[in-house]
N, C-alpha and C. Protein backbone atom coordinates (compact mmCIF):
# COMPACT_ATOMS: atom_id res chain seq x y z
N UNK A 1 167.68 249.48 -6.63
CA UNK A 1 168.76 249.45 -5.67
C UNK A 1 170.00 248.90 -6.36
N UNK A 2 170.96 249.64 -5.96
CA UNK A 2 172.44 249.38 -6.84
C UNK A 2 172.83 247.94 -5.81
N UNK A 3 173.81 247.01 -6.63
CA UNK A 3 174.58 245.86 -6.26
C UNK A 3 175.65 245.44 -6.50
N UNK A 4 176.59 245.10 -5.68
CA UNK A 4 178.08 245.12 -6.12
C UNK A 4 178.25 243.78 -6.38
N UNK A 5 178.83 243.43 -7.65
CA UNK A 5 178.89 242.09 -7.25
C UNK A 5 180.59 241.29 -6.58
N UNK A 6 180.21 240.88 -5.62
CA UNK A 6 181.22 240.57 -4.69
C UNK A 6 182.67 239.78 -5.37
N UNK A 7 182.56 239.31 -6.81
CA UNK A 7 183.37 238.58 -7.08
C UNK A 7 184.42 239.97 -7.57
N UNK A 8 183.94 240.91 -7.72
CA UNK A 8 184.75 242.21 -8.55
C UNK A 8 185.81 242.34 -7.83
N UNK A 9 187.41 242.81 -8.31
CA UNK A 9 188.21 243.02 -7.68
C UNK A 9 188.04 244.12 -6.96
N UNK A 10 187.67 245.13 -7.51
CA UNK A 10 187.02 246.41 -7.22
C UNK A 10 186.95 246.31 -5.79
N UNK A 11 185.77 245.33 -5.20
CA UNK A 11 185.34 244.86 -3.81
C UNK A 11 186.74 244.30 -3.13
N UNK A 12 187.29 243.54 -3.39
CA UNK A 12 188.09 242.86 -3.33
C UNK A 12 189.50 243.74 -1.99
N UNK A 13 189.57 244.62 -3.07
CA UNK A 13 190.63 245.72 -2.82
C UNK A 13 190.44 246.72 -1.63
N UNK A 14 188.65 247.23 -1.96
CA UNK A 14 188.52 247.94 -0.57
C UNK A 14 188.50 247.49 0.52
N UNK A 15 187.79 245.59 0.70
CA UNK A 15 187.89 245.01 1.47
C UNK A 15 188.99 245.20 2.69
N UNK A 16 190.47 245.41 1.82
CA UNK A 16 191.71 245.04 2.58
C UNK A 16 191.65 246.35 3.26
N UNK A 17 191.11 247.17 3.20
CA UNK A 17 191.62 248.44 3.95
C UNK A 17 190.20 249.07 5.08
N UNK A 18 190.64 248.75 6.33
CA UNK A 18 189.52 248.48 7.83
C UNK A 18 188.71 249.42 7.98
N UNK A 19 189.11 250.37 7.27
CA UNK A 19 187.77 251.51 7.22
C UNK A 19 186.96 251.33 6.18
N UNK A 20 187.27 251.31 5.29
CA UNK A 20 186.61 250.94 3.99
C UNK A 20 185.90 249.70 3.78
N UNK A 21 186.04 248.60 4.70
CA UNK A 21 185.49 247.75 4.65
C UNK A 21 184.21 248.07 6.08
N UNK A 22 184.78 248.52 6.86
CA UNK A 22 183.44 248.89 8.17
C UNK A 22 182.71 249.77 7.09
N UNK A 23 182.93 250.58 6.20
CA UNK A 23 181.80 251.63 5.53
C UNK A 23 181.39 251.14 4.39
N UNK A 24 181.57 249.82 4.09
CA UNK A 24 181.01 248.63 2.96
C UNK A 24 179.92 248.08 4.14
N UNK A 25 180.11 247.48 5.44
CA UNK A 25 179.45 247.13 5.87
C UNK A 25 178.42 247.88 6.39
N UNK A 26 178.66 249.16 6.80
CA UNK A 26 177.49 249.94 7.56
C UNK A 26 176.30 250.48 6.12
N UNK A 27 176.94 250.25 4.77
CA UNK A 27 176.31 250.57 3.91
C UNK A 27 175.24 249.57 3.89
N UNK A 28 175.69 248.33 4.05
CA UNK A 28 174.77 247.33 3.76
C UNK A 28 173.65 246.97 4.53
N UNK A 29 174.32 248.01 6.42
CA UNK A 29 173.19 247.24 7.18
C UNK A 29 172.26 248.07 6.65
N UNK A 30 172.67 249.62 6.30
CA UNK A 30 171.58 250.38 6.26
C UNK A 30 170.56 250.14 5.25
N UNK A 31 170.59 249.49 3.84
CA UNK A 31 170.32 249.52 3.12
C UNK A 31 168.88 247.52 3.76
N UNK A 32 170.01 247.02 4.32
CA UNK A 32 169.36 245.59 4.69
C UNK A 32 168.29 246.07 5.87
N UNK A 33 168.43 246.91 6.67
CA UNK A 33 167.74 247.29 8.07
C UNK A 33 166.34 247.83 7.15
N UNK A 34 166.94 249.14 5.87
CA UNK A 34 165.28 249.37 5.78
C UNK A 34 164.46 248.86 4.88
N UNK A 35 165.37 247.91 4.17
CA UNK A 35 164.46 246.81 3.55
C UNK A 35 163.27 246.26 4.60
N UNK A 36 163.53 245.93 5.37
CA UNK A 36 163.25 244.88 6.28
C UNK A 36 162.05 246.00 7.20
N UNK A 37 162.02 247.31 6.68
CA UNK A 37 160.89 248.00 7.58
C UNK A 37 161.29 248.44 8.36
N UNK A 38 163.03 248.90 8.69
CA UNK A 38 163.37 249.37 9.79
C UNK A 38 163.14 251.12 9.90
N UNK A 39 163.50 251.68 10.52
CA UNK A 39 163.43 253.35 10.73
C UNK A 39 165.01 252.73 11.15
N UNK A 40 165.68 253.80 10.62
CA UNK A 40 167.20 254.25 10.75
C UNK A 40 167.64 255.34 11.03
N UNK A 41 168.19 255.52 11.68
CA UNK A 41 168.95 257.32 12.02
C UNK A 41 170.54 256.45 12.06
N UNK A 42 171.31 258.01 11.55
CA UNK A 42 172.55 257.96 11.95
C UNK A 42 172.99 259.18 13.11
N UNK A 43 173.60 258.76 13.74
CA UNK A 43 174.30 260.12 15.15
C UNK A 43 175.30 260.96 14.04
N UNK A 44 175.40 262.51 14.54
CA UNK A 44 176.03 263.29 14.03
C UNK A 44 177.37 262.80 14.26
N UNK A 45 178.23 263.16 12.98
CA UNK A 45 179.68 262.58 13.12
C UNK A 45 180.09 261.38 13.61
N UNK A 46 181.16 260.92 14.21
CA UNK A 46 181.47 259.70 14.63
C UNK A 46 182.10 259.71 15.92
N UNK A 47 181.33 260.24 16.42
CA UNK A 47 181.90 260.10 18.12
C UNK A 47 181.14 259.09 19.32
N UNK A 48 180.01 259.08 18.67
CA UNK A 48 179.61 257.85 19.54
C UNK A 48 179.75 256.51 19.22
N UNK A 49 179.86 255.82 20.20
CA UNK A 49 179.98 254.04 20.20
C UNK A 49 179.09 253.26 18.99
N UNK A 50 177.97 253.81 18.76
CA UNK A 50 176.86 253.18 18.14
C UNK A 50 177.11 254.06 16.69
N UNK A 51 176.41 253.28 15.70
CA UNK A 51 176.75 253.69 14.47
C UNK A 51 175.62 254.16 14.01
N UNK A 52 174.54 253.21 14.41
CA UNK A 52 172.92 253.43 13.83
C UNK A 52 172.63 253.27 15.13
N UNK A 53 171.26 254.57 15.39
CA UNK A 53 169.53 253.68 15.90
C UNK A 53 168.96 253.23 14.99
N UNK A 54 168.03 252.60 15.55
CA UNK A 54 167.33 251.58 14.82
C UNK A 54 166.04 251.43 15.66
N UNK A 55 165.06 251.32 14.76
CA UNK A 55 163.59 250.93 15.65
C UNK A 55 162.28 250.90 14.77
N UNK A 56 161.16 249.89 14.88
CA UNK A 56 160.31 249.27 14.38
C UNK A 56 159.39 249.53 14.91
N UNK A 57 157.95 249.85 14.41
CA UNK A 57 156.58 250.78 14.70
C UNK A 57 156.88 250.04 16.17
N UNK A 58 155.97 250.75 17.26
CA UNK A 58 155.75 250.59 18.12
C UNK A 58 156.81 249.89 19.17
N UNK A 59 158.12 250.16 18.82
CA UNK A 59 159.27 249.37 19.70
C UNK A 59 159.91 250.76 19.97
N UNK A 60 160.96 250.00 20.82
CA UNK A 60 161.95 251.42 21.61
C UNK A 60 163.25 251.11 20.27
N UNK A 61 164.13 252.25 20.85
CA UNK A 61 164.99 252.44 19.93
C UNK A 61 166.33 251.82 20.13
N UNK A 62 166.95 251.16 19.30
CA UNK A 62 168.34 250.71 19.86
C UNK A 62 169.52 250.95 19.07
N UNK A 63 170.40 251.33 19.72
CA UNK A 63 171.70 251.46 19.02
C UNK A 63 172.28 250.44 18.54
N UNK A 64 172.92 250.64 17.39
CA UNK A 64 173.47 249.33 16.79
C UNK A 64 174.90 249.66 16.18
N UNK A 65 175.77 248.91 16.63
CA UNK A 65 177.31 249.32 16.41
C UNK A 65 177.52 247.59 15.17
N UNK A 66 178.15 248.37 14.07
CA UNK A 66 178.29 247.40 12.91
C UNK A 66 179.88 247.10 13.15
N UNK A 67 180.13 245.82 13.18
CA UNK A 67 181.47 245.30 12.82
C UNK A 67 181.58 244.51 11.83
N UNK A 68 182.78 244.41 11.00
CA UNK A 68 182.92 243.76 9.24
C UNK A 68 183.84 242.72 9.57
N UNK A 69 183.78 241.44 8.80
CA UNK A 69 184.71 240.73 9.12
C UNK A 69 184.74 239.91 7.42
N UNK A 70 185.95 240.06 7.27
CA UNK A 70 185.78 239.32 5.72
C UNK A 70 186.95 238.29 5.65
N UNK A 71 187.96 237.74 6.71
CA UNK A 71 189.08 236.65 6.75
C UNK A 71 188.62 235.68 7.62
N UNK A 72 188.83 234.76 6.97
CA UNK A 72 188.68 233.03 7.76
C UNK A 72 189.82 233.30 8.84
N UNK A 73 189.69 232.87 9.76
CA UNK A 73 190.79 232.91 10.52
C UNK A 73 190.32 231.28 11.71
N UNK A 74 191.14 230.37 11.87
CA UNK A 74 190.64 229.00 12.37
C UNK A 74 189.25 228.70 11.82
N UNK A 75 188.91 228.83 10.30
CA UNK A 75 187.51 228.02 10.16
C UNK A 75 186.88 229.18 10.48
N UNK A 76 187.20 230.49 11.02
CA UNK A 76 185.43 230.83 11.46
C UNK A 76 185.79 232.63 11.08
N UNK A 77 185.36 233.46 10.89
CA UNK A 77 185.15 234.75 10.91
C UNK A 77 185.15 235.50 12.07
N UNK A 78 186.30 235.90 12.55
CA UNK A 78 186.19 236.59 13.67
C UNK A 78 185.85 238.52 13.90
N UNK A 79 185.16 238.75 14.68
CA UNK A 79 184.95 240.09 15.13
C UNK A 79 185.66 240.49 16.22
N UNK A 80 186.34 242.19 16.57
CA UNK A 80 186.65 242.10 17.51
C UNK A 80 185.34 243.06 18.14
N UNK A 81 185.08 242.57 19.56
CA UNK A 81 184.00 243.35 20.20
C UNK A 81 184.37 244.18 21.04
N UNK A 82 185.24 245.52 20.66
CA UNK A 82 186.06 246.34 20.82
C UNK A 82 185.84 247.76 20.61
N UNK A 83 186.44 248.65 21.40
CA UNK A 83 186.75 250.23 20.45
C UNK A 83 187.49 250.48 20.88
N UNK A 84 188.42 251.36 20.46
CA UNK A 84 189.55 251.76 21.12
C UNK A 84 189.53 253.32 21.72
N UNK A 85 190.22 253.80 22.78
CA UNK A 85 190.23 254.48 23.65
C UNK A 85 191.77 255.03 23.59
N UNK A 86 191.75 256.49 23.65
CA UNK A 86 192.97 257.13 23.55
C UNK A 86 193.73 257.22 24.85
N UNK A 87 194.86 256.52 25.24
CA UNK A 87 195.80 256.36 25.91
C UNK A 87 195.07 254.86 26.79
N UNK A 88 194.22 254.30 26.73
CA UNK A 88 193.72 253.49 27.16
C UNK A 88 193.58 251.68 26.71
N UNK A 89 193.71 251.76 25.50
CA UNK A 89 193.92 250.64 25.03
C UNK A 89 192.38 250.25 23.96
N UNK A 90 192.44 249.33 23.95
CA UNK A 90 191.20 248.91 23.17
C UNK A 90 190.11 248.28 24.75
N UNK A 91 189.02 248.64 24.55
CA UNK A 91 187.90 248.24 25.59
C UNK A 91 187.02 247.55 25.29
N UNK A 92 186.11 246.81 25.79
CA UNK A 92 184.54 246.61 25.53
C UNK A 92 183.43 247.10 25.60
N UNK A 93 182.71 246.85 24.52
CA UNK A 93 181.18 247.54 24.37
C UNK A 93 180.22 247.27 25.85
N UNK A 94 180.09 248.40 26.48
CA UNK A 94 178.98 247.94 27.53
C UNK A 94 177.23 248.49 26.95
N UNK A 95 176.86 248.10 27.86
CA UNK A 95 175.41 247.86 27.62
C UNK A 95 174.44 249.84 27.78
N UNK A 96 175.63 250.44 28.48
CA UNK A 96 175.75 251.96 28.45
C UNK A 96 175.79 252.33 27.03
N UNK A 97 176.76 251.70 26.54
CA UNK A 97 177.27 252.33 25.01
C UNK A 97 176.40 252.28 24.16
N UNK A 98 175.94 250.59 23.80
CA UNK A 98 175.08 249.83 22.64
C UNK A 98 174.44 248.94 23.20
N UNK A 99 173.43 248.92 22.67
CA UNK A 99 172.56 247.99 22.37
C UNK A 99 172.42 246.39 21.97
N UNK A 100 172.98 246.35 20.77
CA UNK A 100 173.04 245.42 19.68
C UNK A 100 174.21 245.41 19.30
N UNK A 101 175.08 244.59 18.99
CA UNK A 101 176.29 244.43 18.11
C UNK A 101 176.20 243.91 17.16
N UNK A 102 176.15 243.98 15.63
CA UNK A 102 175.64 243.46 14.62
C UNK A 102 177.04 242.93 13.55
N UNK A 103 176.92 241.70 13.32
CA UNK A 103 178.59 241.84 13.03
C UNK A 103 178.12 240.89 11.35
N UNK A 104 178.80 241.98 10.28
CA UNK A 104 178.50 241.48 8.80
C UNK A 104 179.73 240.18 8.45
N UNK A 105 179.39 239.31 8.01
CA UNK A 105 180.24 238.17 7.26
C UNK A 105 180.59 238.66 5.73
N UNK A 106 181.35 239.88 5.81
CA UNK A 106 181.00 240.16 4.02
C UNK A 106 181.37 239.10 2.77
N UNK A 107 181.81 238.46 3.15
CA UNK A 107 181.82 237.47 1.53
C UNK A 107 180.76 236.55 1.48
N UNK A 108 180.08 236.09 3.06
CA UNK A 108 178.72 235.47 2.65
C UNK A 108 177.71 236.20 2.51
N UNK A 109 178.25 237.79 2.71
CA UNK A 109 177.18 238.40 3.19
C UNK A 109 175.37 237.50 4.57
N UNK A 110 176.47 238.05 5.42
CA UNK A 110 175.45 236.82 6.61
C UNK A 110 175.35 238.02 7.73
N UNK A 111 174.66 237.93 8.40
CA UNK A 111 174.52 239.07 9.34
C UNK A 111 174.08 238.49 11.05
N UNK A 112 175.00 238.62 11.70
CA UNK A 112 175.06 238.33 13.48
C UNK A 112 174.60 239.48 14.19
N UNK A 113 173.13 239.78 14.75
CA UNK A 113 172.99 240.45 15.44
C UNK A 113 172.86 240.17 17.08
N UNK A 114 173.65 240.58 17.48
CA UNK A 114 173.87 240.06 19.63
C UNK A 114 173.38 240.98 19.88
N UNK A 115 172.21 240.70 20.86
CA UNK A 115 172.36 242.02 22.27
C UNK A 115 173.92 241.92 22.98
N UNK A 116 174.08 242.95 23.36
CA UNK A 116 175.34 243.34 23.91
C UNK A 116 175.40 242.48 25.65
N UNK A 117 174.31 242.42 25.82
CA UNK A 117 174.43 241.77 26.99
C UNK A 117 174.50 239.76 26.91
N UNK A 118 174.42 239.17 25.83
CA UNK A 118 174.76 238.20 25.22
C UNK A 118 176.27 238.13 24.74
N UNK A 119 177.04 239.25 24.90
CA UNK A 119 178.42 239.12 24.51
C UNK A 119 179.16 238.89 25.84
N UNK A 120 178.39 239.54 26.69
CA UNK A 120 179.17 239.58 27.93
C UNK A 120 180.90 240.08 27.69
N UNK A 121 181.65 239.06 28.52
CA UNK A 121 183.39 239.66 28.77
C UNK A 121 183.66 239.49 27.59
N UNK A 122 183.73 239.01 26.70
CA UNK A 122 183.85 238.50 25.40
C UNK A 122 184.69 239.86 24.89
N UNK A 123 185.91 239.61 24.15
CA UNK A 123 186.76 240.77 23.16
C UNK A 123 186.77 240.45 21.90
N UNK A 124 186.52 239.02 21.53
CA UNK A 124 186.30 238.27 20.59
C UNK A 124 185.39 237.64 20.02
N UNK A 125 185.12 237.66 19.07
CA UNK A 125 183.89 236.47 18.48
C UNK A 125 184.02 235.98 16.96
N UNK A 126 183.44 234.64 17.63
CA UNK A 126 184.12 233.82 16.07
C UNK A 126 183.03 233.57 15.35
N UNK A 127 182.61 233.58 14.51
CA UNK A 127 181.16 233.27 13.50
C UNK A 127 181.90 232.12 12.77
N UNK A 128 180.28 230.87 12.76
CA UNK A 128 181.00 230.13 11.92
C UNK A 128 180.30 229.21 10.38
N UNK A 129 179.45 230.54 9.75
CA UNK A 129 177.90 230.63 8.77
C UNK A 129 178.46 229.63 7.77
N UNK A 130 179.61 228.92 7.36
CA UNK A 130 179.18 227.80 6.67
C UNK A 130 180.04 226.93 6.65
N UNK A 131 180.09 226.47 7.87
CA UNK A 131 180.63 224.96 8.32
C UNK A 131 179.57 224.79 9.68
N UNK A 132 179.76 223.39 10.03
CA UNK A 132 178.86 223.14 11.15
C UNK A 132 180.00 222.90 11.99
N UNK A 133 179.63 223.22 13.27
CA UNK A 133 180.44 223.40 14.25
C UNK A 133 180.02 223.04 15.27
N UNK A 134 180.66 221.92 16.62
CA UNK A 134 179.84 221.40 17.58
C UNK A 134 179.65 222.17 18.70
N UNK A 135 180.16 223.18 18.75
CA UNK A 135 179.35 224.33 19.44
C UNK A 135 179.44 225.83 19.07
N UNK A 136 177.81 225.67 18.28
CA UNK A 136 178.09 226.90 17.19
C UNK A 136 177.42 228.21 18.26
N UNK A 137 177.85 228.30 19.14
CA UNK A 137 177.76 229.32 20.04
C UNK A 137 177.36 230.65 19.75
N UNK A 138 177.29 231.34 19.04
CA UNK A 138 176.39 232.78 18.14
C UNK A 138 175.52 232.65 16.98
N UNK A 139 175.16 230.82 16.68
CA UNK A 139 174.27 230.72 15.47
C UNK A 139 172.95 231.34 15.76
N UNK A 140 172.47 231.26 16.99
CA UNK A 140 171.11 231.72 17.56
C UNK A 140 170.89 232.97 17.09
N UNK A 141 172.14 234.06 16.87
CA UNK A 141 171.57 234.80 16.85
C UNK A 141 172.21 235.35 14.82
N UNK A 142 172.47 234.58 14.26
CA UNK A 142 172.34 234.85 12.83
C UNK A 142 170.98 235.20 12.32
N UNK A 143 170.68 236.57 11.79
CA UNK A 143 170.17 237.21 10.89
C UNK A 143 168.74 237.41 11.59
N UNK A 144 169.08 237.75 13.13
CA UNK A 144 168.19 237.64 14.95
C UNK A 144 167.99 239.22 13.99
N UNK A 145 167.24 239.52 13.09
CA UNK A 145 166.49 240.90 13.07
C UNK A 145 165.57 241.32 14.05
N UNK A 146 164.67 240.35 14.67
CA UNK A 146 163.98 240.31 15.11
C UNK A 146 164.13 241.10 16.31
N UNK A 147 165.46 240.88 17.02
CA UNK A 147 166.30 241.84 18.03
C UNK A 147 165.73 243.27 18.10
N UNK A 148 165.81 243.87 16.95
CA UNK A 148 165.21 245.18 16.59
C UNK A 148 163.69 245.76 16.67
N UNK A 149 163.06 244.48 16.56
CA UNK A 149 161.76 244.93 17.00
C UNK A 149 160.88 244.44 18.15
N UNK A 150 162.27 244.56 19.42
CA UNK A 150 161.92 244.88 21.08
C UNK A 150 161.79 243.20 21.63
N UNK A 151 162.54 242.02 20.44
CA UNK A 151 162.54 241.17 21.45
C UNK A 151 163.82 240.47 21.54
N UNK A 152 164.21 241.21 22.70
CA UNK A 152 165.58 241.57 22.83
C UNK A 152 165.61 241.30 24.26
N UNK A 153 166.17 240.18 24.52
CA UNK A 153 166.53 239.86 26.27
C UNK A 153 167.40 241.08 27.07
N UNK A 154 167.62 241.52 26.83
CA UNK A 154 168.20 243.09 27.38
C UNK A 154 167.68 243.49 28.17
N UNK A 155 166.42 243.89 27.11
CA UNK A 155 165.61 244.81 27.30
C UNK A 155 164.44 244.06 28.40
N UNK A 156 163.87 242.43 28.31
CA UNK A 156 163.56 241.93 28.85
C UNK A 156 163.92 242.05 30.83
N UNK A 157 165.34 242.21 29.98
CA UNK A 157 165.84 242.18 31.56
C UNK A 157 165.80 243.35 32.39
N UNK A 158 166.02 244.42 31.59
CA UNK A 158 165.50 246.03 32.05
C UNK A 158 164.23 246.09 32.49
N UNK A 159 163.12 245.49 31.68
CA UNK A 159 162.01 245.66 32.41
C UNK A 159 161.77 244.99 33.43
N UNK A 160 162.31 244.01 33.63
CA UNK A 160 161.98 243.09 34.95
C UNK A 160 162.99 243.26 36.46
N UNK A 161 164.33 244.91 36.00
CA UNK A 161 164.69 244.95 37.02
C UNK A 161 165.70 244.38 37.23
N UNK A 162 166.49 243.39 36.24
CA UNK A 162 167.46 242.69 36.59
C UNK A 162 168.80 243.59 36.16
């Protein structure tokens, strides 16, 4: 397996430019998801919300929308939990759209996976993988792979009707 090493300017450079850095990151989940034993599909073209399914022997399948975040911004790495919509503005991910929101830290390379229903109203989110913080409010769910193979309060909650 090929490796970039992150100190290269090379990296550096594509970083700065927001597509190129979301397709640094979706490279990585894919490559990190099937390490880890995942089954991966990608949707034809780019019209849907979700970037990857994703799903593990005997689990259901979930969509997973990748966001990149590589600037400190107040101490913490922020994501926006967003897409944008033509004549509409920028919106939020509902639980219709995705699944999972999986959001990469690329210079620690650190990985935040949320059920979408854990983001709730939220447009924002701040990660904060290496400082301690007195309310580290999305640490629970740092490098939550586990999400992927069906134990996923979501889904919990789907089955029980809520």
């Amino acid at each position: 397996m090929a490796a970039a090493d992150p100190a290269d300017k090379w990296w550096k450079r594509l970083r700065r430019n927001p597509k190129r850095s979301g397709e640094i990151s979706q490279a990585a989940f894919l490559a990190k998801a099937w390490s880890l034993g995942f089954g991966v599909a990608l949707p034809w073209g780019d019209s849907e919300r979700y970037d990857f399914i994703v799903w593990a022997k005997d689990s259901r399948m979930f969509r997973v929308q990748v966001k990149a975040t590589g600037r400190l911004h107040r101490r913490g790495y922020e994501v926006q939990a967003v897409h944008s919509t033509r004549g509409q503005g920028k919106k939020r991910y509902t639980p219709g759209e995705i699944d999972v929101l999986a959001a990469h830290v690329q210079p620690l390379d650190v990985w935040y996976l949320l059920p979408i229903c854990a983001v709730g109203q939220a447009k924002s989110l701040r990660f904060y993988p290496d400082i301690r913080c007195r309310k580290p409010h999305w640490e629970q769910y740092r490098e939550a792979w586990d999400l992927l193979r069906g134990v996923c309060p979501c889904v919990e909650d789907e089955a029980a009707g809520r």
